[in-house]
Protein backbone atom coordinates (compact mmCIF):
# COMPACT_ATOMS: atom_id res chain seq x y z
CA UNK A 1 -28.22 -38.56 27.20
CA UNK A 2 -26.95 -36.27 24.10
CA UNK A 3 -27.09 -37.94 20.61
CA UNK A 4 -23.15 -38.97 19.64
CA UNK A 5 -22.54 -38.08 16.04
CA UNK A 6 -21.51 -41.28 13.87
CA UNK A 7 -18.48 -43.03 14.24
CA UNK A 8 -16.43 -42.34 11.00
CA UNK A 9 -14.93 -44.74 9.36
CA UNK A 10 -11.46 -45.77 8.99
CA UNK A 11 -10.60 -44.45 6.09
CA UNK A 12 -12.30 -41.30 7.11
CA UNK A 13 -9.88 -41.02 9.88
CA UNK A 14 -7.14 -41.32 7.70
CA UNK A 15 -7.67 -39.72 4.56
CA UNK A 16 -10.19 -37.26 5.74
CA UNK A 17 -10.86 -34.83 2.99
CA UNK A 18 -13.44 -31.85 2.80
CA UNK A 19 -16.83 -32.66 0.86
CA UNK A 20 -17.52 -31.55 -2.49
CA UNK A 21 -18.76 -29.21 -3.86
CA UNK A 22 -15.59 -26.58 -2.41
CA UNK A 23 -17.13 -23.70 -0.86
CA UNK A 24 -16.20 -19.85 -2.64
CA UNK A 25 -12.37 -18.72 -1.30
CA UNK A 26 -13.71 -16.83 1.56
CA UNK A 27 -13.96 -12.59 2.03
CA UNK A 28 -12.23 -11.11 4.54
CA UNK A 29 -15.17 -9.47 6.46
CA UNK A 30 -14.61 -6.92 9.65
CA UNK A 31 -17.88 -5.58 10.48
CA UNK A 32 -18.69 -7.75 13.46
CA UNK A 33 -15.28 -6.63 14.97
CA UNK A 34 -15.93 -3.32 14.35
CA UNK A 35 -19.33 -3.27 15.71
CA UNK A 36 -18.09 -4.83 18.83
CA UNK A 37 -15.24 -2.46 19.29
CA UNK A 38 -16.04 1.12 20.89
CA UNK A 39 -13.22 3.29 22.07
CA UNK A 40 -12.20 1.10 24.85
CA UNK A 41 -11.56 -1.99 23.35
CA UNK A 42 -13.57 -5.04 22.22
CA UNK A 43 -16.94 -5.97 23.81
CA UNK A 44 -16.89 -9.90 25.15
CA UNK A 45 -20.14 -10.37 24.28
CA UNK A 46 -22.95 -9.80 21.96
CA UNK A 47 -26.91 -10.47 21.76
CA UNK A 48 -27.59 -11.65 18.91
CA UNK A 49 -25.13 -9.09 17.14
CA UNK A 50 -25.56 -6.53 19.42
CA UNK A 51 -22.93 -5.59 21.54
CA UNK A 52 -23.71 -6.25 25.31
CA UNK A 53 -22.20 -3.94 27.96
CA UNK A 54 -23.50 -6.13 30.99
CA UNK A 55 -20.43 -8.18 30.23
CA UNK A 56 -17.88 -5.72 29.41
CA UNK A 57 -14.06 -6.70 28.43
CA UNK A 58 -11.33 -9.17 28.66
CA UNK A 59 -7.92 -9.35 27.60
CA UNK A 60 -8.01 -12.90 25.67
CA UNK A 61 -9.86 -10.97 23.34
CA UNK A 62 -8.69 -7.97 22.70
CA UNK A 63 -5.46 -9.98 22.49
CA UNK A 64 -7.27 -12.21 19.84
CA UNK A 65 -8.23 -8.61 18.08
CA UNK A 66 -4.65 -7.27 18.14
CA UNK A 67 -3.18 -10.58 16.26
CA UNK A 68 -6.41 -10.39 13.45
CA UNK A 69 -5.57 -6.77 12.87
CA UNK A 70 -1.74 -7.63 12.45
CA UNK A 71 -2.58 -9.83 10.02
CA UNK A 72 -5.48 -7.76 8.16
CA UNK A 73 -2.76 -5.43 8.32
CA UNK A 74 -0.22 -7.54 6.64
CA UNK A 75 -2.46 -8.86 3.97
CA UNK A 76 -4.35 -5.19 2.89
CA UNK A 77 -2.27 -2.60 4.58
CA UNK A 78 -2.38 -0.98 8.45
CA UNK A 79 -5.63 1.80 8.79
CA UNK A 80 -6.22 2.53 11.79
CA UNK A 81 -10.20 3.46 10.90
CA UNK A 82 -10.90 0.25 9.56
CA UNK A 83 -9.23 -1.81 12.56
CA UNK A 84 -7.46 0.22 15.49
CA UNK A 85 -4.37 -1.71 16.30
CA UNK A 86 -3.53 1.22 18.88
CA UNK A 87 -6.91 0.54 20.60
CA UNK A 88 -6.33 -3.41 21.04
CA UNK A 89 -2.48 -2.96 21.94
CA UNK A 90 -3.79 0.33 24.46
CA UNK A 91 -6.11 -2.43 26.23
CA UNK A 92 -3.16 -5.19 26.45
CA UNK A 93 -0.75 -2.69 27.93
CA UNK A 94 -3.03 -1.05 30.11
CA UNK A 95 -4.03 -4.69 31.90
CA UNK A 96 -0.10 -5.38 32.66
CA UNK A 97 0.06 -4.85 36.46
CA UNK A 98 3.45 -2.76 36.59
CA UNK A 99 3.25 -2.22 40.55
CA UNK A 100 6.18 -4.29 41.98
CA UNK A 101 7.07 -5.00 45.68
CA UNK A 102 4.63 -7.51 47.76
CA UNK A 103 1.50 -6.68 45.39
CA UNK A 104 0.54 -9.78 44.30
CA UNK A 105 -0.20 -8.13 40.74
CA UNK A 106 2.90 -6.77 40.01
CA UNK A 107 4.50 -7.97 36.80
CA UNK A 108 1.29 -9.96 35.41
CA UNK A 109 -1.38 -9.36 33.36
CA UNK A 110 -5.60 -8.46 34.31
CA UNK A 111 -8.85 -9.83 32.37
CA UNK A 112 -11.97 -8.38 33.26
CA UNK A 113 -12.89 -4.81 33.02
CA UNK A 114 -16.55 -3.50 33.30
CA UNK A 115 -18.37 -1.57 31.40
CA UNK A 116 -17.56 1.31 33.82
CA UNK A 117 -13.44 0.68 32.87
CA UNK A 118 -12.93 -0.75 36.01
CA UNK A 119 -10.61 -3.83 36.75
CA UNK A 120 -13.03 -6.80 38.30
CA UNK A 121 -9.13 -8.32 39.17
CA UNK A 122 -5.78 -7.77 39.81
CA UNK A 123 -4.51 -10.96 38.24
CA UNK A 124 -5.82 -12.83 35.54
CA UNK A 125 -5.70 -16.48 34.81
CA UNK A 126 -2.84 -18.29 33.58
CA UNK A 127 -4.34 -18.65 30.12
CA UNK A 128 -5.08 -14.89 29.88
CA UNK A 129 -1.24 -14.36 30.84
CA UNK A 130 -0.40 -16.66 28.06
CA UNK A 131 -2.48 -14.78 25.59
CA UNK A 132 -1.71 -11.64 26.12
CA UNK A 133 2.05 -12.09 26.13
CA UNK A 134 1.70 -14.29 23.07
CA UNK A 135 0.11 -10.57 21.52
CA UNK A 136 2.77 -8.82 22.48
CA UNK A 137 5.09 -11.39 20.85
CA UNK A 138 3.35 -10.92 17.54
CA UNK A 139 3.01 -7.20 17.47
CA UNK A 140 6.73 -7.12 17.93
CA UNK A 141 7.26 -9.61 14.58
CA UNK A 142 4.60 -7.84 12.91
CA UNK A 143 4.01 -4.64 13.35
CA UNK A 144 3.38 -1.94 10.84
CA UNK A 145 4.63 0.28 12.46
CA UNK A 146 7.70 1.74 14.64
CA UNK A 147 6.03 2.98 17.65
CA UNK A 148 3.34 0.04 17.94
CA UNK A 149 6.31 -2.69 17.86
CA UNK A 150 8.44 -0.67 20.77
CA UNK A 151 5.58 -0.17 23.11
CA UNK A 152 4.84 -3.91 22.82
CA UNK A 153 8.30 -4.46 23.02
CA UNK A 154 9.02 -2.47 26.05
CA UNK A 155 5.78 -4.83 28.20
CA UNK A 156 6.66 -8.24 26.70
CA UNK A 157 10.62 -7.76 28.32
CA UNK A 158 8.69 -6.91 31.38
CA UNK A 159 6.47 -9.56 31.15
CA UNK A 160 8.47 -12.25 30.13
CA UNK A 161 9.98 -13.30 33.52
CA UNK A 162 6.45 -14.01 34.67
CA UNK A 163 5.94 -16.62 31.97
CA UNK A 164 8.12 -18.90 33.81
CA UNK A 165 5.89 -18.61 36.37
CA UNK A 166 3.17 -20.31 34.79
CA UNK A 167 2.19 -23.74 35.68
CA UNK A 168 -0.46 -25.15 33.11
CA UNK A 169 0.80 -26.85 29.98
CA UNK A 170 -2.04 -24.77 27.80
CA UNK A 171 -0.89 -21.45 29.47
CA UNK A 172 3.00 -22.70 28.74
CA UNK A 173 1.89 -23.01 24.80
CA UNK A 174 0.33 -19.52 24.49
CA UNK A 175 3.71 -18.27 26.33
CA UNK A 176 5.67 -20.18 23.61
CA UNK A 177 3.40 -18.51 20.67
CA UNK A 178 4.62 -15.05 22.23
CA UNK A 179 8.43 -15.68 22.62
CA UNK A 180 8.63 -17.37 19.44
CA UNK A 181 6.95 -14.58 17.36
CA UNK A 182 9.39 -12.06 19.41
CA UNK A 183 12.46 -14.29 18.61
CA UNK A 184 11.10 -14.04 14.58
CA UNK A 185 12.44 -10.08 15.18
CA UNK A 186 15.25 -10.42 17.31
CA UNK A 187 16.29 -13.81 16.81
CA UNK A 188 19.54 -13.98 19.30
CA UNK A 189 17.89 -12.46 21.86
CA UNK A 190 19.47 -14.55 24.75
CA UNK A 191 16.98 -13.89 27.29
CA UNK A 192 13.77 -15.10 25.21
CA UNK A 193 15.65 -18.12 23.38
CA UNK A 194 16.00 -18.98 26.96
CA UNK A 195 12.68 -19.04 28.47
CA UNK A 196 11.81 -20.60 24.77
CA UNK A 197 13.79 -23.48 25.54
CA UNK A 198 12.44 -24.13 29.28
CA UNK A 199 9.04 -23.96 28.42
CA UNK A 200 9.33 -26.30 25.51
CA UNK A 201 10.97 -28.56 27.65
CA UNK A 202 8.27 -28.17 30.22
CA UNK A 203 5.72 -28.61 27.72
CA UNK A 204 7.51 -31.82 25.78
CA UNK A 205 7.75 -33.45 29.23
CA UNK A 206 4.82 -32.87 30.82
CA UNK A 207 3.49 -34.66 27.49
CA UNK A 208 6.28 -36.97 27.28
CA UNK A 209 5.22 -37.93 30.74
CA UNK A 210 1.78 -38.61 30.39
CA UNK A 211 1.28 -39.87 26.58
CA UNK A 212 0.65 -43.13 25.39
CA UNK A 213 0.14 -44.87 21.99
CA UNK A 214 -3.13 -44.50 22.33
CA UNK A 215 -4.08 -41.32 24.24
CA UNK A 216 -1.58 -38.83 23.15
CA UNK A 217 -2.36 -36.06 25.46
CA UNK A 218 -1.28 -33.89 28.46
CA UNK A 219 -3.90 -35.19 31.07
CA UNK A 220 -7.20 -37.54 31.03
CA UNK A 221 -9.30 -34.96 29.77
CA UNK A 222 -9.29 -33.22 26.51
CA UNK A 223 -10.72 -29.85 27.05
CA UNK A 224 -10.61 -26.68 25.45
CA UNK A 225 -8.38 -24.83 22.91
CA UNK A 226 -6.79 -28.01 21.95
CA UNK A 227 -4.66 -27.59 18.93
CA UNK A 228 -2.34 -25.43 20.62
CA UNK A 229 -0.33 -27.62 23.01
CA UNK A 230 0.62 -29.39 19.89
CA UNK A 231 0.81 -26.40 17.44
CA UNK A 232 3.15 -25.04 20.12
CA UNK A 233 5.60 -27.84 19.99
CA UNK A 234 5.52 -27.94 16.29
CA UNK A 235 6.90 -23.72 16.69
CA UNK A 236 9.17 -25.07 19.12
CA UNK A 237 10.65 -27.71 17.10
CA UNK A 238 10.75 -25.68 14.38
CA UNK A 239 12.69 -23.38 16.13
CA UNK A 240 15.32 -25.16 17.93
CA UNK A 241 15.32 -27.86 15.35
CA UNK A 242 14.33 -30.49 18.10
CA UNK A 243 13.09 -33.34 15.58
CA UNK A 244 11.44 -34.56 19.24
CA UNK A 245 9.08 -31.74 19.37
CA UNK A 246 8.14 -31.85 15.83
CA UNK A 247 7.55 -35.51 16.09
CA UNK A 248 5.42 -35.08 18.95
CA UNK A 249 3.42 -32.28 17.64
CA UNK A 250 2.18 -33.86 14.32
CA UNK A 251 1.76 -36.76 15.95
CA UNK A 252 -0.72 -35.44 18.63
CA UNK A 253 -1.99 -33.12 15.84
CA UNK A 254 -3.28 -35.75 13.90
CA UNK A 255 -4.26 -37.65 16.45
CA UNK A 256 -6.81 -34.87 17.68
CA UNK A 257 -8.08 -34.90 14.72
CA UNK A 258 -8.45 -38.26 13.93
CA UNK A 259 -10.97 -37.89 17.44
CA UNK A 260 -13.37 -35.09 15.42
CA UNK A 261 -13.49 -36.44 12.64
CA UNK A 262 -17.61 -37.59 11.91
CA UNK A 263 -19.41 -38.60 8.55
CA UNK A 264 -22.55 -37.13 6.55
CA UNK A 265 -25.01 -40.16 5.70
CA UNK A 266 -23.65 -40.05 2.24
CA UNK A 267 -20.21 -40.84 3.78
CA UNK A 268 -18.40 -37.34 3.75
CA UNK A 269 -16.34 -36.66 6.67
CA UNK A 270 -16.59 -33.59 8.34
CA UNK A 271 -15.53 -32.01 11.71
CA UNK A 272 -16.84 -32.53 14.73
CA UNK A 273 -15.61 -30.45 17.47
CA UNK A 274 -15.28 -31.89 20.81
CA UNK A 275 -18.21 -30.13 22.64
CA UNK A 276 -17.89 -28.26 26.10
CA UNK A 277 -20.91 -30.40 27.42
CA UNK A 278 -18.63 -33.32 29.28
CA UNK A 279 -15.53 -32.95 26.68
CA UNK A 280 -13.31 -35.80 25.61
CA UNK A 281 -12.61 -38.06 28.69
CA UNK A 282 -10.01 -40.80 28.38
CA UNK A 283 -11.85 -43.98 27.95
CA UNK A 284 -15.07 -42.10 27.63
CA UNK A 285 -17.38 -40.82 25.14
CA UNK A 286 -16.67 -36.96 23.51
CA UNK A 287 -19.26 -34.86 24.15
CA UNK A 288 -21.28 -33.83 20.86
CA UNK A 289 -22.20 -30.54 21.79
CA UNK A 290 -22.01 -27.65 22.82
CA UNK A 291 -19.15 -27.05 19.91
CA UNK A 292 -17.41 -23.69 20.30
CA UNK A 293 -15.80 -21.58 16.96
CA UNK A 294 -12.64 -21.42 19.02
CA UNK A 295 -11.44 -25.86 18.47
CA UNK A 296 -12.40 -25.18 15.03
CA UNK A 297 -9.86 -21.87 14.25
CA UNK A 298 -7.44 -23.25 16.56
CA UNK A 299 -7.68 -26.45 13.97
CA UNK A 300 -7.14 -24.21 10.99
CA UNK A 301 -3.85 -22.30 12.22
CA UNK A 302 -2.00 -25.94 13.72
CA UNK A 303 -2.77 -27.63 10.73
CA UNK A 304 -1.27 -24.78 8.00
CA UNK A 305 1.91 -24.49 10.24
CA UNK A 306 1.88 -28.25 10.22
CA UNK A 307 1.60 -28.09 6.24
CA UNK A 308 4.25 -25.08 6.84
CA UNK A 309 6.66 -27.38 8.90
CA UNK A 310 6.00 -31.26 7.26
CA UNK A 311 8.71 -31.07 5.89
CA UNK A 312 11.52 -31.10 8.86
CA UNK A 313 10.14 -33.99 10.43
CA UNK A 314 11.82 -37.17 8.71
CA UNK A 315 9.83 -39.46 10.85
CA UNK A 316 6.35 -38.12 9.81
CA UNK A 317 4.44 -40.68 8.00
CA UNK A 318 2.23 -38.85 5.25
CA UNK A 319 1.53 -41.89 3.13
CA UNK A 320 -2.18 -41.16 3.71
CA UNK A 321 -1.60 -38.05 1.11
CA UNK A 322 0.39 -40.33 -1.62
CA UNK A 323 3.51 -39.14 0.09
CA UNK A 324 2.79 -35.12 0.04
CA UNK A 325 2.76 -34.10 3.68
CA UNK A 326 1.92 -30.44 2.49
CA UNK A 327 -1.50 -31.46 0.87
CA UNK A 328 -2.19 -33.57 3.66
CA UNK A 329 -2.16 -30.90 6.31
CA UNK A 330 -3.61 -28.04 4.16
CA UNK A 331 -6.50 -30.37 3.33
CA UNK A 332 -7.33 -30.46 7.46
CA UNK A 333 -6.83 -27.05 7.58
CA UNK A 334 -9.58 -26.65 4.87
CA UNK A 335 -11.76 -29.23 6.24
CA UNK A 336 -11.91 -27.82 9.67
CA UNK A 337 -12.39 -24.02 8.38
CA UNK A 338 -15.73 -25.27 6.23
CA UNK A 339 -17.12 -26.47 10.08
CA UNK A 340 -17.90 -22.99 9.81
CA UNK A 341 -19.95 -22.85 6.64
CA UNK A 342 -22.14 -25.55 7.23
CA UNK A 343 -20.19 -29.22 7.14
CA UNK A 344 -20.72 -29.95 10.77
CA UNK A 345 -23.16 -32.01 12.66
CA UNK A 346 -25.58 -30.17 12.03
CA UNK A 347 -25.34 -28.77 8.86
CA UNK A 348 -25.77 -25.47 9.80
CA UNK A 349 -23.61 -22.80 9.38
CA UNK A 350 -21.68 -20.63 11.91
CA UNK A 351 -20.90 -17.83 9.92
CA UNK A 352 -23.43 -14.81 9.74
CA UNK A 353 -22.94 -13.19 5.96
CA UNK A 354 -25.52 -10.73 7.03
CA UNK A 355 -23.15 -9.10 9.79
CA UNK A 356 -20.26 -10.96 9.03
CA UNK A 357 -19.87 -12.32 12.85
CA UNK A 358 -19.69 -15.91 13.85
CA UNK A 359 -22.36 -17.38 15.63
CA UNK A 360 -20.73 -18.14 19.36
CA UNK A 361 -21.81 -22.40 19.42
CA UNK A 362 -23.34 -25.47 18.17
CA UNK A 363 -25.83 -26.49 20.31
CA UNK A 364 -27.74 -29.86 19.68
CA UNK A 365 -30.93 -27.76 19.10
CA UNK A 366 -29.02 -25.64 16.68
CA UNK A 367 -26.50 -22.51 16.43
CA UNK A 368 -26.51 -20.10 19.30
CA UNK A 369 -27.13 -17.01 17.59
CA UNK A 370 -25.51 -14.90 19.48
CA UNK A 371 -22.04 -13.50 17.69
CA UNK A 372 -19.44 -12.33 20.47
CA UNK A 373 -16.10 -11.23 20.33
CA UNK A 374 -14.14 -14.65 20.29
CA UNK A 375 -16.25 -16.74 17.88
CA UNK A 376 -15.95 -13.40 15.32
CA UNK A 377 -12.33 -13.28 15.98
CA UNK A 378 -12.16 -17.55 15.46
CA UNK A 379 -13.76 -17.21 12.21
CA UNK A 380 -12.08 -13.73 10.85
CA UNK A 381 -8.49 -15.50 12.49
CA UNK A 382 -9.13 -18.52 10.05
CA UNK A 383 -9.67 -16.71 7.35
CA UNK A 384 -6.74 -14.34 7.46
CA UNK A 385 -4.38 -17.85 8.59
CA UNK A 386 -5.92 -19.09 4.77
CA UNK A 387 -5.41 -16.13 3.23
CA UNK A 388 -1.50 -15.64 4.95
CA UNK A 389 -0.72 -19.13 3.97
CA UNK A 390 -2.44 -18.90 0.34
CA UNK A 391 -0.45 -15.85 -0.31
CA UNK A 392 2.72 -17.34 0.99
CA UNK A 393 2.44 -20.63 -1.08
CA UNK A 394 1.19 -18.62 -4.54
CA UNK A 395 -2.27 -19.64 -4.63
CA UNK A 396 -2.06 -22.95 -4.05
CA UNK A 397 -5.52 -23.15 -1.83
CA UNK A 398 -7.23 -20.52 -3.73
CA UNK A 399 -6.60 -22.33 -6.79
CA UNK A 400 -8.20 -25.21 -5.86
CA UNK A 401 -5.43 -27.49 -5.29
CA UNK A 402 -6.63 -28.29 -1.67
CA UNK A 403 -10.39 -29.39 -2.95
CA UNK A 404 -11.01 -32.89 -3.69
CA UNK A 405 -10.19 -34.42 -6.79
């Protein structure tokens, strides 16, 4: 049986705060991206940091690669020699299956390519759907440039009836994170605010549905990728100004949280990611390992919209924070970025400063030192989220006003 971490305690749960000392404001660091990016697109995976062609390329992460460089391009200006938004956007619109009639790949989105630049499918999963649209979403909002935002302009219109096809409430939040960026552009476009509004619906009452006081959640099972169901109704709410949808994101939000949440023998709480080794059955025990980068970043971005969007929900109880919902949720988001630097179970940290990757798990032997394409993109995502937000809020968490007192 796997060792369980320690139960925290309740305060822990709900008042947890990052442990001090406060690690340096972290660098923005692209050479394990660029390593693992050749003139194709981004390598899935790596040994050790060593690109590995056996594996060759999926969408979900050159998607992953197009939003870091729209925000690296945001934050320190667009270059296409220090990160290639043409490359990652090339690979994204070159996977959308544009044959129509009875192929069953028209109008959707591949994964897999090998090495070789062949397709391994005609139709990716419904996740990789939901990614890749949500890309083209954001390159729209945030381009740098003219041409890249009407190319991914032109595929998301084409690609947006399919979203409705979807049928998994994970694959209906990435959709949500795509339309929603789009609508940030062109925000009475009637067609999007449409499709916005069914699949928040769909999303709100598949939850609605299932939820319970105590087991908050979309099925029995807590899986994978978990912060964005709720992140996504917390966009949604925002949004359409559905107090509903805002209430039910924080409230799941916090909630997963409050289920990672583990202690250092001297009492510090930390994160602890639910592991991929048996997950986070209802009325079961989470599994402690194997912890992936990807819970942890997805942590980070949920929790600075949530600080972004505290505000608008008048129901929201953030007593915990002596009545500042802001510092509440900016203090998760800290906490659960520092799971990379070492306050974990293990005390080990993810991040590589000798390449500057991310190593790909947390095993309960140690880190798996391999440093692939998504746990370098979790890591570089959270910092850029921290850096966006800091830069949007005047310094506030690179001042120190997120540390402990």
């Amino acid at each position: 049986m796997t060792a369980q971490p320690p139960s925290p305690s309740p305060d822990a749960v709900m008042n947890p705060v990052p442990a001090a000392p406060t690690p340096a404001w972290p660098q923005i660091d692209l050479r394990q991206l660029q390593r693992l990016t050749d003139d194709t697109g981004l390598f899935q995976h790596a040994r050790y940091a060593t690109p590995d062609p056996n594996h060759g390329y999926c969408i979900d992460d050159n998607a992953r690669g197009l939003i870091a460089g729209l925000r690296h391009a945001a934050l320190e200006g667009h270059d296409e020699t220090v990160v290639s938004l043409h490359r990652y956007l090339m690979f994204v619109v070159y996977a959308f299956n544009q044959r129509g009639g009875e192929d069953p790949g028209g109008g959707r989105f591949r994964n897999f390519m090998g090495y070789d630049r062949r397709w391994l499918e005609d139709v990716g999963s419904e996740d990789s759907q939901g990614r890749a649209f949500w890309s083209l979403g954001e390159t729209v909002a945030h381009a740098p440039t003219p041409n890249l935002r009407d190319l991914a302009a032109d595929v998301y219109r084409r690609a947006l009836p399919g979203m409705l096809e979807l049928r998994h409430f994970r694959s209906w939040a990435f959709a949500l994170f795509g339309v929603q960026r789009y609508l940030l552009h062109e925000p009475q476009h009637g067609i999007s605010r449409q499709v916005l509004g069914k699949l928040a619906s769909w999303l709100f009452e598949a939850w609605e549905r299932h939820a319970g006081d105590d087991w908050p959640w979309w099925e029995d099972i807590v899986t994978y990728d978990n912060a964005k169901p709720p992140h996504a109704l917390l966009l949604a709410g925002q949004t359409l100004g559905h107090a509903d949808y805002l209430r039910a994101g924080f409230t799941t939000l916090r909630w997963l949280i409050a289920q990672q949440m583990s202690e250092n023998l001297d009492g510090q709480p930390h994160l602890s990611v639910i592991g991929n080794d048996g997950w986070l059955p209802r009325d079961g025990t989470r599994a402690a390992f194997d912890q992936q980068p990807l819970e942890a970043y997805a942590l980070v971005d949920a929790c600075l919209d949530a600080a972004r969007f505290a505000e608008l929900d008048t129901t929201f109880d953030p007593a915990a924070e002596n009545g500042n919902a802001r510092d509440f949720w900016e203090r998760q988001a800290w906490m659960c970025f520092t799971w990379f630097l070492g306050r974990n179970d293990l005390n080990e940290p993810l991040h590589d400063p000798v390449t500057g990757g991310c190593r790909d798990g947390l095993h309960a032997d140690g880190t798996n030192r391999n440093q692939g394409a998504e746990s370098t993109l979790a890591y570089l995502l959270s910092v850029l989220e921290l850096r966006t937000y800091d830069a949007e809020v005047e310094g506030r968490m690179s001042d120190g006003l997120v540390s402990p007192d």
